[in-house]
N, C-alpha and C. Protein backbone atom coordinates (compact mmCIF):
# COMPACT_ATOMS: atom_id res chain seq x y z
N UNK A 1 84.64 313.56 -98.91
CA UNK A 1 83.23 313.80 -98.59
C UNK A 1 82.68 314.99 -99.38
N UNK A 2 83.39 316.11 -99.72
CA UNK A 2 83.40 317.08 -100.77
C UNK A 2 83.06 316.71 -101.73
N UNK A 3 83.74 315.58 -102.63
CA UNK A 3 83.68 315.82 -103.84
C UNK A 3 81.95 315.72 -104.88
N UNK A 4 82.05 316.46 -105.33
CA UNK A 4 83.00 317.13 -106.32
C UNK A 4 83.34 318.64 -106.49
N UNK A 5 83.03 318.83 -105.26
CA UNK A 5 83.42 319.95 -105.16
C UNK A 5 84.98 319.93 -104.47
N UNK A 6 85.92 321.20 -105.80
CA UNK A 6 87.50 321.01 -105.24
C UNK A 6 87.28 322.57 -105.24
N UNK A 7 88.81 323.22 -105.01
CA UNK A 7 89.24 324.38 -104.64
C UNK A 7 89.65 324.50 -106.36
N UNK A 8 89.72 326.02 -106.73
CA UNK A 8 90.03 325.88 -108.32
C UNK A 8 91.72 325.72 -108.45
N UNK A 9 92.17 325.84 -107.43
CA UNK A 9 93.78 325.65 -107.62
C UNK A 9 94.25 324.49 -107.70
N UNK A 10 93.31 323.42 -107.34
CA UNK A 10 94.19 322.31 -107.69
C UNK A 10 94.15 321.50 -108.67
N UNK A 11 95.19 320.89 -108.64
CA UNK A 11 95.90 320.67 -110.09
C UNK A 11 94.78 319.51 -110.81
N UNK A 12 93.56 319.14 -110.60
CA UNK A 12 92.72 318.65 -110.91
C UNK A 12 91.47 318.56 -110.71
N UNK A 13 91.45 320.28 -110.67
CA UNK A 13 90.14 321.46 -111.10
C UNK A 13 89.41 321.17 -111.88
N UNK A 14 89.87 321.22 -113.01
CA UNK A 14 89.03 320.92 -114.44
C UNK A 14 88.27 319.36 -114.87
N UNK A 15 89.56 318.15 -114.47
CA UNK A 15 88.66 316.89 -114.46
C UNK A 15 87.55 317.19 -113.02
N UNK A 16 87.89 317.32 -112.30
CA UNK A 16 86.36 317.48 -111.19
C UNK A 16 85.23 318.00 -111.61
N UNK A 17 85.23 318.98 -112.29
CA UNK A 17 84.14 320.22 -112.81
C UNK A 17 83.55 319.98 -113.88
N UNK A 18 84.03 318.49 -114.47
CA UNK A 18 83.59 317.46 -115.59
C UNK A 18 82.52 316.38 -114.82
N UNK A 19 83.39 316.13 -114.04
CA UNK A 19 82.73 315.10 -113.28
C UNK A 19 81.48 315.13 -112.17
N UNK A 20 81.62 316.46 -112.05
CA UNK A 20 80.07 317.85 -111.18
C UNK A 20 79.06 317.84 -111.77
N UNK A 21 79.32 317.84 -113.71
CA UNK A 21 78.50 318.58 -114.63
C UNK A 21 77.79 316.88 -115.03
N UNK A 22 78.20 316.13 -115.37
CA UNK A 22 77.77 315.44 -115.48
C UNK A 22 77.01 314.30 -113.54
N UNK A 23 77.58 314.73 -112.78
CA UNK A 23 76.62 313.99 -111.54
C UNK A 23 75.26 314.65 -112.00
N UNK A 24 75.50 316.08 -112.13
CA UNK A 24 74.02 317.05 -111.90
C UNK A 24 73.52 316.38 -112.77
N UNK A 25 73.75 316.49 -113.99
CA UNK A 25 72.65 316.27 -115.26
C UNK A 25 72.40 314.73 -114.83
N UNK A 26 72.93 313.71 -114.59
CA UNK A 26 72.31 312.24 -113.99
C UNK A 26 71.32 312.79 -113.44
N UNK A 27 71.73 313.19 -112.12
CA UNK A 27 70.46 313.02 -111.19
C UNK A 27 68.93 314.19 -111.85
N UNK A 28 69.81 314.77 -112.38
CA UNK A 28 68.58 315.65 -113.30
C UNK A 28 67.72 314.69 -113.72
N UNK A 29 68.07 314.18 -114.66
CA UNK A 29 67.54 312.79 -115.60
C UNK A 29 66.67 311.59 -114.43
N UNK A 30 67.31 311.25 -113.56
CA UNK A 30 66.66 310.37 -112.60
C UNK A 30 65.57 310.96 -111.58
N UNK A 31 65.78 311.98 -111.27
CA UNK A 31 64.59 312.59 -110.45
C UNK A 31 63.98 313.09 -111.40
N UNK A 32 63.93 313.07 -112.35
CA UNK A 32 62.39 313.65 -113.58
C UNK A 32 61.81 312.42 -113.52
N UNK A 33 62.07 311.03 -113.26
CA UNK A 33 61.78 309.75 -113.56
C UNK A 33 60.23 309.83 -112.34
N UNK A 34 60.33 310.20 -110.98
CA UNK A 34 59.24 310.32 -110.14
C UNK A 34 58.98 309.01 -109.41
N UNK A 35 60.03 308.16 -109.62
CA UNK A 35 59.75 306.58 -109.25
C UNK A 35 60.97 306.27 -108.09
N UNK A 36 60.47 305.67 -107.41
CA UNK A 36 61.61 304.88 -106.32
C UNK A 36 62.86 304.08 -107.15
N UNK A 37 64.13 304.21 -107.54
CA UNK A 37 64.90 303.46 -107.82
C UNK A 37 66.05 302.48 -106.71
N UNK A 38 66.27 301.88 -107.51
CA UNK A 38 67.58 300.42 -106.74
C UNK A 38 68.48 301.10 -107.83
N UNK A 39 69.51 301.50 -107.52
CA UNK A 39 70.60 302.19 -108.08
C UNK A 39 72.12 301.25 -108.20
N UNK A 40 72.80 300.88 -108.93
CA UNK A 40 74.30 299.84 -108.43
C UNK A 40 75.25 300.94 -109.56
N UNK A 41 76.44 301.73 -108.83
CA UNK A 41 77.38 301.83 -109.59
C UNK A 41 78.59 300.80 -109.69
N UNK A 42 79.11 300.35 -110.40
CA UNK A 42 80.14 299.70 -110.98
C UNK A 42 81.38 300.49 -111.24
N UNK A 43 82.45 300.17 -110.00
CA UNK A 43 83.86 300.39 -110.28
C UNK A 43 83.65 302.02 -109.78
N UNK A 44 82.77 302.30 -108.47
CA UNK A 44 82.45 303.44 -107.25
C UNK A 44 83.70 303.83 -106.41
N UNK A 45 84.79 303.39 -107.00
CA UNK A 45 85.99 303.97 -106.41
C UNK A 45 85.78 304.40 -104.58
N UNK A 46 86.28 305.77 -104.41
CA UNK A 46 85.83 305.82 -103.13
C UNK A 46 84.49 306.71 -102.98
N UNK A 47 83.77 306.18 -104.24
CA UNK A 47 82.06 306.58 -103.49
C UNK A 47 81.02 307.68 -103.69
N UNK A 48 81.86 308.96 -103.95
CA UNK A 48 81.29 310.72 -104.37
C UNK A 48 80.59 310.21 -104.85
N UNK A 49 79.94 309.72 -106.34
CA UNK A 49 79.16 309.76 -107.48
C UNK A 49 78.05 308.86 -106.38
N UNK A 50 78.02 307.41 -105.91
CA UNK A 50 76.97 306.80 -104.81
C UNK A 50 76.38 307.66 -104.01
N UNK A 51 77.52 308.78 -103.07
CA UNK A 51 76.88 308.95 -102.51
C UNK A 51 76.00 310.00 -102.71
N UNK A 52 76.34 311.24 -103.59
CA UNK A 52 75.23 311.45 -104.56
C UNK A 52 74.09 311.36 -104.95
N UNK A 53 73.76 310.07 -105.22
CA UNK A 53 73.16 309.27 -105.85
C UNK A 53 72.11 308.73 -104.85
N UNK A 54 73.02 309.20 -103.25
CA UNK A 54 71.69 308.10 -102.38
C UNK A 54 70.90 309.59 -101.93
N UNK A 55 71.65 310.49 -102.45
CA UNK A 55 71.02 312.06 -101.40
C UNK A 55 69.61 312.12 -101.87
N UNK A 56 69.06 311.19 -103.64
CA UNK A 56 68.18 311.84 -103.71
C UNK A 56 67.16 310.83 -103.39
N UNK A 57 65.56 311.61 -103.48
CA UNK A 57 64.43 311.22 -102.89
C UNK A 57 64.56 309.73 -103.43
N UNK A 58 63.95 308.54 -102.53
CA UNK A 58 63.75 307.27 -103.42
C UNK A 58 64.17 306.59 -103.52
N UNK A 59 65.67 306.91 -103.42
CA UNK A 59 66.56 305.90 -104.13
C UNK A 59 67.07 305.10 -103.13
N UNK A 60 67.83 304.16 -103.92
CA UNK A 60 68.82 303.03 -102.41
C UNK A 60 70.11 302.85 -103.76
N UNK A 61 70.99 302.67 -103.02
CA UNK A 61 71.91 302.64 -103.83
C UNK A 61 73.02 301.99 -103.58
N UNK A 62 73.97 300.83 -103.84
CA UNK A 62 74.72 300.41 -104.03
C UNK A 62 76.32 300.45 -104.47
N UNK A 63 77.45 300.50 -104.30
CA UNK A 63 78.52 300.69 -105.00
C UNK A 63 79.15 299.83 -104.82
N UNK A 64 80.15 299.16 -106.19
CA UNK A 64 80.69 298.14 -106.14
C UNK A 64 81.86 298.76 -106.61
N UNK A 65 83.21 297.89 -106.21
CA UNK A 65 84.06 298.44 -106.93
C UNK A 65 85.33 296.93 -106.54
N UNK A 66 86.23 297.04 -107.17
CA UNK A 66 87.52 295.67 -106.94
C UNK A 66 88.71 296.35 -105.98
N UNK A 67 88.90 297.63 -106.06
CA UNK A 67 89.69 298.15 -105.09
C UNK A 67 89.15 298.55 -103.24
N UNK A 68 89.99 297.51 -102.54
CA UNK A 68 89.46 297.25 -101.28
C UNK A 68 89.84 298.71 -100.55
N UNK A 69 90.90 299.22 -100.61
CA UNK A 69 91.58 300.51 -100.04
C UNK A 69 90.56 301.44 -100.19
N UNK A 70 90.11 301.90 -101.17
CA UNK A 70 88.97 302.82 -101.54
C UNK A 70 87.57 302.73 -101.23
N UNK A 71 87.17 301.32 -101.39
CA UNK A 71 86.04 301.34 -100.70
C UNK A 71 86.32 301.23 -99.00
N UNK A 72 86.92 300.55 -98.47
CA UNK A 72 87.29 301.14 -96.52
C UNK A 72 87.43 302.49 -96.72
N UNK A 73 88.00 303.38 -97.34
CA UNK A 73 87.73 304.64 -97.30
C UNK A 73 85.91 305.40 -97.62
N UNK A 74 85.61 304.61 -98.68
CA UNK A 74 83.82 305.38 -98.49
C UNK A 74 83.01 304.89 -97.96
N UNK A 75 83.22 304.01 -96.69
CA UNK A 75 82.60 303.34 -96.14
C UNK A 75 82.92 303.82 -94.93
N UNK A 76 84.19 304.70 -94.48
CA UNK A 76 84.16 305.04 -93.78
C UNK A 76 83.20 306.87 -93.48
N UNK A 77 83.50 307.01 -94.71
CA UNK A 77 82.89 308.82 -95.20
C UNK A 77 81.54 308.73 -94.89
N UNK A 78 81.18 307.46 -96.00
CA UNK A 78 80.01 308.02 -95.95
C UNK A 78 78.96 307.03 -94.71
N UNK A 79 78.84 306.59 -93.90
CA UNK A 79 78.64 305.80 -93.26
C UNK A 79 77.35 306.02 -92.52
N UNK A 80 77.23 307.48 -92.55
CA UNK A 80 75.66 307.76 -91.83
C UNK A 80 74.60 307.53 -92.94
N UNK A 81 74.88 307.50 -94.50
CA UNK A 81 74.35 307.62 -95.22
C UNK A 81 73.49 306.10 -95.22
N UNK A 82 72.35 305.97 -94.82
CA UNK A 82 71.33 304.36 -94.60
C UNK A 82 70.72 304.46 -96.02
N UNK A 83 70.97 304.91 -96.92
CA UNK A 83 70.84 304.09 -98.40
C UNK A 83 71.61 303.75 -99.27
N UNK A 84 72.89 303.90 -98.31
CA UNK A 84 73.88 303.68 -99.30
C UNK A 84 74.60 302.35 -99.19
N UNK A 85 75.37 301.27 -99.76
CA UNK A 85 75.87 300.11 -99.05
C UNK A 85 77.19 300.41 -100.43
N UNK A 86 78.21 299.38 -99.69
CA UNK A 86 79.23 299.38 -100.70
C UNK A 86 79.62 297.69 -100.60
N UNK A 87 79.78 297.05 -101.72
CA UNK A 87 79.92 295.90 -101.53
C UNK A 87 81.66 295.44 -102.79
N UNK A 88 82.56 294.36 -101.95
CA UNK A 88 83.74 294.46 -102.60
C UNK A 88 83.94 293.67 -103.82
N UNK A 89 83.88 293.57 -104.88
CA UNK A 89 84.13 292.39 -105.54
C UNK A 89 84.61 292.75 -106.88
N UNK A 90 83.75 292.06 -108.37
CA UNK A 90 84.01 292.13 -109.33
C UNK A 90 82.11 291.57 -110.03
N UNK A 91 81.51 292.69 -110.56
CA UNK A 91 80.14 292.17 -110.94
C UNK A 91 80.22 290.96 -111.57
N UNK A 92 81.56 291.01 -112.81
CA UNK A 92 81.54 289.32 -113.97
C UNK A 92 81.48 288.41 -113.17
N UNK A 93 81.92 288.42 -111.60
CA UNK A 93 82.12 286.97 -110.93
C UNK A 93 80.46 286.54 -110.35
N UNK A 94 79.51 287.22 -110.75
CA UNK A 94 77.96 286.67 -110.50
C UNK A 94 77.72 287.00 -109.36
N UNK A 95 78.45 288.03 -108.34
CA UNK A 95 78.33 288.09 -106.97
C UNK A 95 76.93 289.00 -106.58
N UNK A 96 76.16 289.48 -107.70
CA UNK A 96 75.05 290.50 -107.58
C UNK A 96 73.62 289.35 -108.19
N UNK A 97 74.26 288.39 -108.81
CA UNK A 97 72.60 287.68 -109.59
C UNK A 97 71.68 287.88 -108.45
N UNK A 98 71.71 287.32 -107.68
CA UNK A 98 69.97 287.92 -106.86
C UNK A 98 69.42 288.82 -106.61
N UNK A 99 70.32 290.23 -107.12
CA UNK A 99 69.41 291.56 -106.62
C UNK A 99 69.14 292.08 -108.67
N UNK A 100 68.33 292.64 -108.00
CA UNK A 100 68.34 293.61 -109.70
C UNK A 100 67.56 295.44 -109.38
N UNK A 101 68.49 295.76 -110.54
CA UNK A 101 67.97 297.37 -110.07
C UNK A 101 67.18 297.95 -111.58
N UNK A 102 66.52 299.57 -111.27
CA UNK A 102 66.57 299.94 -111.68
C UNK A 102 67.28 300.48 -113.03
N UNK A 103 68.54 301.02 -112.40
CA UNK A 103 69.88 302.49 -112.67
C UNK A 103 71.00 301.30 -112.80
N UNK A 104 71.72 301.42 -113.73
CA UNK A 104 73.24 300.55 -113.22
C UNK A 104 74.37 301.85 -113.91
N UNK A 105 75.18 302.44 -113.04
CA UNK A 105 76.00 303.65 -113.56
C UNK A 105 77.28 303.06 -113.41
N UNK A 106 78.21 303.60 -115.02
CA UNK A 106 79.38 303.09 -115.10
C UNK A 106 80.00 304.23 -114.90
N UNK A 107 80.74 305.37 -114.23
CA UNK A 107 81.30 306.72 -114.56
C UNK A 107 82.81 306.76 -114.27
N UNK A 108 83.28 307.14 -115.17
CA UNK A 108 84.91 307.32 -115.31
C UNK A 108 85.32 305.98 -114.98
N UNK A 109 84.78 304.64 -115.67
CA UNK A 109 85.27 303.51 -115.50
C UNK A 109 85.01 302.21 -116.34
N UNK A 110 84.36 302.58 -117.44
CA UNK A 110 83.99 301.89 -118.69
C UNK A 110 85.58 301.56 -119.43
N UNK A 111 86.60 302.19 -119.64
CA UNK A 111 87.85 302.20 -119.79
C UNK A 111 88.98 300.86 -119.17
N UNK A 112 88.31 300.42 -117.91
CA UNK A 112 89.23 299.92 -117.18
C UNK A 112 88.24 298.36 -117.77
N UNK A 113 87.46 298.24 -118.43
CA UNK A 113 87.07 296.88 -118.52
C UNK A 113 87.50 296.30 -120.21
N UNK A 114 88.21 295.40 -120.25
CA UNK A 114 88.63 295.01 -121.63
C UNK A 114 87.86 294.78 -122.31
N UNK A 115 86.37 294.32 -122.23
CA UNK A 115 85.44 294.39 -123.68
C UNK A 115 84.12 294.81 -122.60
N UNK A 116 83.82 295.77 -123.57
CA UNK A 116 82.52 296.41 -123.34
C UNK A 116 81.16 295.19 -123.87
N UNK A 117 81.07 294.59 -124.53
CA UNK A 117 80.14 293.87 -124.57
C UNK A 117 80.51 292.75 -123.34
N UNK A 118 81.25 292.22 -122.32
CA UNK A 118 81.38 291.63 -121.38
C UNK A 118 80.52 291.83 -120.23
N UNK A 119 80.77 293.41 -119.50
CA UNK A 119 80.33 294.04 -118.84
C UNK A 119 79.12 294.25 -118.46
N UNK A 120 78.45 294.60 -120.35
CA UNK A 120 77.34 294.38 -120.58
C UNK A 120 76.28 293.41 -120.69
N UNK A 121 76.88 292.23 -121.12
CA UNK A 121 76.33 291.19 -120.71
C UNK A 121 75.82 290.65 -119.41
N UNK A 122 76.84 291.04 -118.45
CA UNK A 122 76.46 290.99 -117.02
C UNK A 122 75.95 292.13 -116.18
N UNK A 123 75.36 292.88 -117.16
CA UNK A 123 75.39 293.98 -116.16
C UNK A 123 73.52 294.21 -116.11
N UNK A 124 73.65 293.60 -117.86
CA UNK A 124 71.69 293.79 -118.50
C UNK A 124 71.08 292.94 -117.76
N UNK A 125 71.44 291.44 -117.07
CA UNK A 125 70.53 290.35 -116.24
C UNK A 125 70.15 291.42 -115.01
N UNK A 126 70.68 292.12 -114.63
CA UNK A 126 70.80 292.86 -113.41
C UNK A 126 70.22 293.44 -113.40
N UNK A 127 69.34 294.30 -114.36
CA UNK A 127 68.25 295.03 -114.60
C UNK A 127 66.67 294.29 -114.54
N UNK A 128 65.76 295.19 -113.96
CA UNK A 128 64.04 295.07 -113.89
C UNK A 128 63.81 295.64 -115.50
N UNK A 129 62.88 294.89 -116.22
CA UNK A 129 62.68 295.46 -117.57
C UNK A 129 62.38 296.84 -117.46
N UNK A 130 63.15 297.64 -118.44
CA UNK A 130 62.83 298.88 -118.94
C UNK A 130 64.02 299.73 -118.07
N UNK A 131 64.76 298.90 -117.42
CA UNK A 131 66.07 299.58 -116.44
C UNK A 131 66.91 299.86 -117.70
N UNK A 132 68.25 300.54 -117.25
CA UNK A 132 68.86 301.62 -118.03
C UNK A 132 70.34 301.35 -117.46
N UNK A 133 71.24 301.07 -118.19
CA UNK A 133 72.79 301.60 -117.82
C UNK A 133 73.35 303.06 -118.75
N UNK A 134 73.90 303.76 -117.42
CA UNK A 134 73.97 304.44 -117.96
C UNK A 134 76.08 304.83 -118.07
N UNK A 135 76.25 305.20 -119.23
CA UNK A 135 78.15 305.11 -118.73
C UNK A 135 78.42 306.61 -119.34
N UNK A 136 79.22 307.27 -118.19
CA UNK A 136 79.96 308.75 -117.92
C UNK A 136 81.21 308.88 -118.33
N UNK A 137 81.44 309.57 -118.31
CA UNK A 137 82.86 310.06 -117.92
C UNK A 137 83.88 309.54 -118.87
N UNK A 138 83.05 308.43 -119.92
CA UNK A 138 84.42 307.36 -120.43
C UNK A 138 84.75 308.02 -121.94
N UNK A 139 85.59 307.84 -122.04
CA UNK A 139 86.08 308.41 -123.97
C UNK A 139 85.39 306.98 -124.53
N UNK A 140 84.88 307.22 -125.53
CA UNK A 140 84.55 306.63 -127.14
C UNK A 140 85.43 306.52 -127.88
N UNK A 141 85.68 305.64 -129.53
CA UNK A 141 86.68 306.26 -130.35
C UNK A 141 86.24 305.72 -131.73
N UNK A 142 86.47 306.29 -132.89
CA UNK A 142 86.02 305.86 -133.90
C UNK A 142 87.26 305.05 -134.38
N UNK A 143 86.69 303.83 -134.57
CA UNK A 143 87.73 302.48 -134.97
C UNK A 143 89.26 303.22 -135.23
N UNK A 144 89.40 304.13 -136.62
CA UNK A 144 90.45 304.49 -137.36
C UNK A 144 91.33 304.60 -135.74
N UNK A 145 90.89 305.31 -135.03
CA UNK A 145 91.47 306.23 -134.07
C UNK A 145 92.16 305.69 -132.76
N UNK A 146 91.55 304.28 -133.12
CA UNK A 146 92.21 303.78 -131.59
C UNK A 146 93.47 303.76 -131.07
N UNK A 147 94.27 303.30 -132.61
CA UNK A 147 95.98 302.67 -132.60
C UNK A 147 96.25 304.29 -131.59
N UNK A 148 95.72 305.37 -132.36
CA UNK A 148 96.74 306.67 -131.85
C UNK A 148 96.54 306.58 -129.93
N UNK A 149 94.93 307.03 -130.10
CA UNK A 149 94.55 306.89 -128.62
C UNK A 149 95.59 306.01 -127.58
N UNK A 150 95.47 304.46 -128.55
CA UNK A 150 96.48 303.77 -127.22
C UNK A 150 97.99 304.09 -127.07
N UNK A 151 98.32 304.96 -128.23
CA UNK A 151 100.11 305.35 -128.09
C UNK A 151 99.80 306.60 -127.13
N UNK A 152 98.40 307.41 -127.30
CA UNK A 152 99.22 308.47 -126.52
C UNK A 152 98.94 307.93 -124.57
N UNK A 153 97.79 306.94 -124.73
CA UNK A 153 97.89 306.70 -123.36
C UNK A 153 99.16 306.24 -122.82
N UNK A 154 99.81 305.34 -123.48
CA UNK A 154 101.12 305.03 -123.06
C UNK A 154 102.04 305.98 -123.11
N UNK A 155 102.10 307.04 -123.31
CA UNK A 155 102.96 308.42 -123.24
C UNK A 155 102.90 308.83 -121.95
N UNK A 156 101.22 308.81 -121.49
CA UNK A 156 101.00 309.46 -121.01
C UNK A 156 101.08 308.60 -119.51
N UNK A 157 101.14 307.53 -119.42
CA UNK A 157 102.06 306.64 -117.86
C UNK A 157 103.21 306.75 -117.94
N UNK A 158 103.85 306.55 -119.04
CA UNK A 158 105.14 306.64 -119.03
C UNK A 158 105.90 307.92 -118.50
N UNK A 159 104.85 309.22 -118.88
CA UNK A 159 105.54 310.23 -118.07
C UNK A 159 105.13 309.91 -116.96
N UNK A 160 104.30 309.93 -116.18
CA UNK A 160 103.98 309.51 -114.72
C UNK A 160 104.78 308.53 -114.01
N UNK A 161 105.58 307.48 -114.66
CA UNK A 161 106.61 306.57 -114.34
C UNK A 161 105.83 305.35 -114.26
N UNK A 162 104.95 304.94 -114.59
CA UNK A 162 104.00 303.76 -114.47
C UNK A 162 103.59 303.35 -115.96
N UNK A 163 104.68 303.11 -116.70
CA UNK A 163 104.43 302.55 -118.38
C UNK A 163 103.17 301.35 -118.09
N UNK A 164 103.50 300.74 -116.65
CA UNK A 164 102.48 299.02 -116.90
C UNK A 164 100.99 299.70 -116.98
N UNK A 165 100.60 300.73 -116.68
CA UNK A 165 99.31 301.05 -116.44
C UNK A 165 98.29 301.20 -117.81
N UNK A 166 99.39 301.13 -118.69
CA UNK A 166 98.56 301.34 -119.84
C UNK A 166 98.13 300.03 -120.34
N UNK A 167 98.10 299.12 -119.80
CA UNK A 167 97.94 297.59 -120.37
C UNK A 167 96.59 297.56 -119.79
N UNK A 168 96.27 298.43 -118.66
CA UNK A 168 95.21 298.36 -117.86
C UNK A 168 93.63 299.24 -118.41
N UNK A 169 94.47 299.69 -119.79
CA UNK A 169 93.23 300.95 -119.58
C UNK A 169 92.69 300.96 -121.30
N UNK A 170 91.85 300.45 -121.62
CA UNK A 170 91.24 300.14 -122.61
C UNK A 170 90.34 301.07 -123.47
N UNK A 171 90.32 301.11 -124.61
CA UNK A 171 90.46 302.12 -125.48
C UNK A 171 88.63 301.41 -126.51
N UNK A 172 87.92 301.83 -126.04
CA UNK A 172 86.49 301.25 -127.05
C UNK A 172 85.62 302.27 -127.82
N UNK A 173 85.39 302.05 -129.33
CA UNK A 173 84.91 302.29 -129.84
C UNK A 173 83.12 302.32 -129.88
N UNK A 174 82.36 303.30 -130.58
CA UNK A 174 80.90 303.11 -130.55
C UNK A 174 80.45 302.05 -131.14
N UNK A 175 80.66 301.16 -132.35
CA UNK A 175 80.38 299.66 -132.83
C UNK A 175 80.41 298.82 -131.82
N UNK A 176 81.34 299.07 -130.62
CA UNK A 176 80.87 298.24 -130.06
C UNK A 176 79.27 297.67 -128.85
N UNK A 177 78.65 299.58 -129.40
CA UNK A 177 77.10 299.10 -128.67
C UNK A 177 76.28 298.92 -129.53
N UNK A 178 76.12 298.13 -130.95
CA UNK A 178 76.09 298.06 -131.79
C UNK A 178 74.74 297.14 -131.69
N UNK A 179 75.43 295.74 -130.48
CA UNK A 179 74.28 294.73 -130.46
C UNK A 179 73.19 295.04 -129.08
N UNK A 180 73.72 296.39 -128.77
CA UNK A 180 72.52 296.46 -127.70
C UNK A 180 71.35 297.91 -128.03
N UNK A 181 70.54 298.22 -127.06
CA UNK A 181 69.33 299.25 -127.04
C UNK A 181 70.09 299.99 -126.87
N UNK A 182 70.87 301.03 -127.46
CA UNK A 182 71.23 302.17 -126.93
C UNK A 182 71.35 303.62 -127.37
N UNK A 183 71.12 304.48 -126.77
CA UNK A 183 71.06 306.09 -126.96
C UNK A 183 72.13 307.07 -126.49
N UNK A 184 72.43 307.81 -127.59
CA UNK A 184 73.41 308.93 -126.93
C UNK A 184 72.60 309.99 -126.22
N UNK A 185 72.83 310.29 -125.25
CA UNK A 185 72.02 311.30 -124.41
C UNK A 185 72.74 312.75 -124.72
N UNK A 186 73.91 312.11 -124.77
CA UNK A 186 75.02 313.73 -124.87
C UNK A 186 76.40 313.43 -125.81
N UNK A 187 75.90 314.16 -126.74
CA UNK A 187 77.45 314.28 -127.49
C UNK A 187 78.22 315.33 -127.67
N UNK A 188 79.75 314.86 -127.49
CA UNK A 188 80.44 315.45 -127.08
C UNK A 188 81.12 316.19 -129.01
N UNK A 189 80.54 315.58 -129.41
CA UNK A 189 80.90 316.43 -131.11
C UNK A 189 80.03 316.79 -131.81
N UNK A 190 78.47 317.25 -130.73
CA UNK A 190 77.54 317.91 -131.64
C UNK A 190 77.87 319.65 -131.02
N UNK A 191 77.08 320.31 -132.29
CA UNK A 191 77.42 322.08 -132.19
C UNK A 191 77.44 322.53 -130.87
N UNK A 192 76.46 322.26 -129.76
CA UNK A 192 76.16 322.90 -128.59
C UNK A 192 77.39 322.28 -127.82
N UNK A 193 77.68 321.05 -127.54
CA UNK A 193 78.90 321.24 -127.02
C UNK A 193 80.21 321.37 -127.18
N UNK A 194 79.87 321.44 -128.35
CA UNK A 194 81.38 322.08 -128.91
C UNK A 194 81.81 323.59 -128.54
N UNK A 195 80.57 324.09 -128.69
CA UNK A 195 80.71 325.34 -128.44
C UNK A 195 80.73 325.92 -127.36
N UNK A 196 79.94 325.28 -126.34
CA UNK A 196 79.96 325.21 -125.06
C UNK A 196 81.10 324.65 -124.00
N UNK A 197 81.59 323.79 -124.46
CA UNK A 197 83.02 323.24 -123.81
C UNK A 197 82.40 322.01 -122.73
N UNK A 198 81.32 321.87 -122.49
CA UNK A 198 80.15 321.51 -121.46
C UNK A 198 81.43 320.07 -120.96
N UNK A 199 80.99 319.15 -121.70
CA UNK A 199 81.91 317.33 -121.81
C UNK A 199 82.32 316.85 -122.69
N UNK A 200 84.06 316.59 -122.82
CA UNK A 200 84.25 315.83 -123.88
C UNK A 200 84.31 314.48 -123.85
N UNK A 201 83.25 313.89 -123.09
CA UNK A 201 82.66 312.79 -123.10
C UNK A 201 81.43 312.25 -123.53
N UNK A 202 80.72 311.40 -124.01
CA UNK A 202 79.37 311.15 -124.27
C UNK A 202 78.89 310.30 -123.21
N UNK A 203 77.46 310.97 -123.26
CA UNK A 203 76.54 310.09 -121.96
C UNK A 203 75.55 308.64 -123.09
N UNK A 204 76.50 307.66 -122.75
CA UNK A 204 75.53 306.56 -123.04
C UNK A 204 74.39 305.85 -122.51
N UNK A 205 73.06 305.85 -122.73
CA UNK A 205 72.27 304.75 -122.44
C UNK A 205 71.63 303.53 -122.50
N UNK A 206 72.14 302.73 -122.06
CA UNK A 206 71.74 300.93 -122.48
C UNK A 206 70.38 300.86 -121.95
N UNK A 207 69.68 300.48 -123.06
CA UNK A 207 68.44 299.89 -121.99
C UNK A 207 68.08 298.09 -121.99
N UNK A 208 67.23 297.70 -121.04
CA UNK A 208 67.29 296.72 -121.02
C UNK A 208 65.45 296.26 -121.43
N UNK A 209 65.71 296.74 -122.81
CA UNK A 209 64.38 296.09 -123.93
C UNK A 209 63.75 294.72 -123.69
């Protein structure tokens, strides 16, 4: 119900304080907007970033995610929250075609879907013209770079004792938003944040032109 707020001692201080900096600057960005939004995150784990998301003026908001354990957990947290709903599934299976939103937020979970133009495909019907996806938290990679990226992810289960996990976690390049409307809001290899340390992630925006 905290998050994202942690204690600085624990051992995953620093990814949280990533994941703080970028909620704020969202909702920065969405409450400058001045309009009532329909909000759907995609792959809302157990919920922080939704519920977030429903605190502010306007909004209604949605979270979807495929893991059932996690959502009974933010469904249990956040439960007083009456703009918030969490629904269980998988968006590709068409289980959302009759609603459409505003906002569609992907954060710390663009990774776990094997092609980014998939996602996207199903994610743009879902939008009211001039709606926006927006994706957090996820690494980018420039083509050359991928092969390495996917050896060190597999290093990096393998120390954890879970080698299968890396089959799970997908490695995408910027060509691949190539065929859609989209804007970098935040880059993570221009001067200011380099220098700043701010995110070494980029904030993408899809719009739906």
């Amino acid at each position: 119900m905290a998050l994202p707020e942690i204690r600085k001692n624990h051992p995953h201080y620093g990814e949280w304080l990533v994941r703080k900096k970028s909620c704020q600057r969202l909702i920065h960005y969405l409450a400058a907007k001045k309009s009532r939004l329909h909000i759907l995150e995609i792959g809302c784990g157990n919920g922080w970033l939704s519920a977030q998301l429903a605190d502010m003026p306007r909004s209604e908001v949605i979270g979807s995610d495929i893991n059932w354990l996690e959502l009974q957990q933010a469904a249990r947290v956040f439960s007083k929250k009456s703009k918030l709903k969490f629904i269980y599934g998988d968006i590709r299976s068409g289980m959302l075609q009759d609603l459409k939103f505003d906002v569609i937020v992907l954060a710390a979970s663009m990774q776990y879907f094997p092609a980014l133009h998939e996602i996207m495909d199903c994610a743009l019907p879902q939008l009211y013209p001039g709606g926006e996806i927006h994706i957090l938290d996820s690494p980018f990679y420039e083509p050359s770079r991928i092969g390495a990226a996917g050896k060190r992810t597999l290093a990096y289960y393998k120390a954890l004792g879970f080698p299968e996990m890396a089959a799970h976690y997908h490695h995408h390049c910027f060509d691949e938003l190539k065929p859609f409307h989209y804007k970098i809001l935040s880059n993570p290899l221009s001067f200011r944040n380099r220098f700043f340390g701010k995110n070494p992630f980029p904030w993408v925006c899809v719009k739906n032109e």
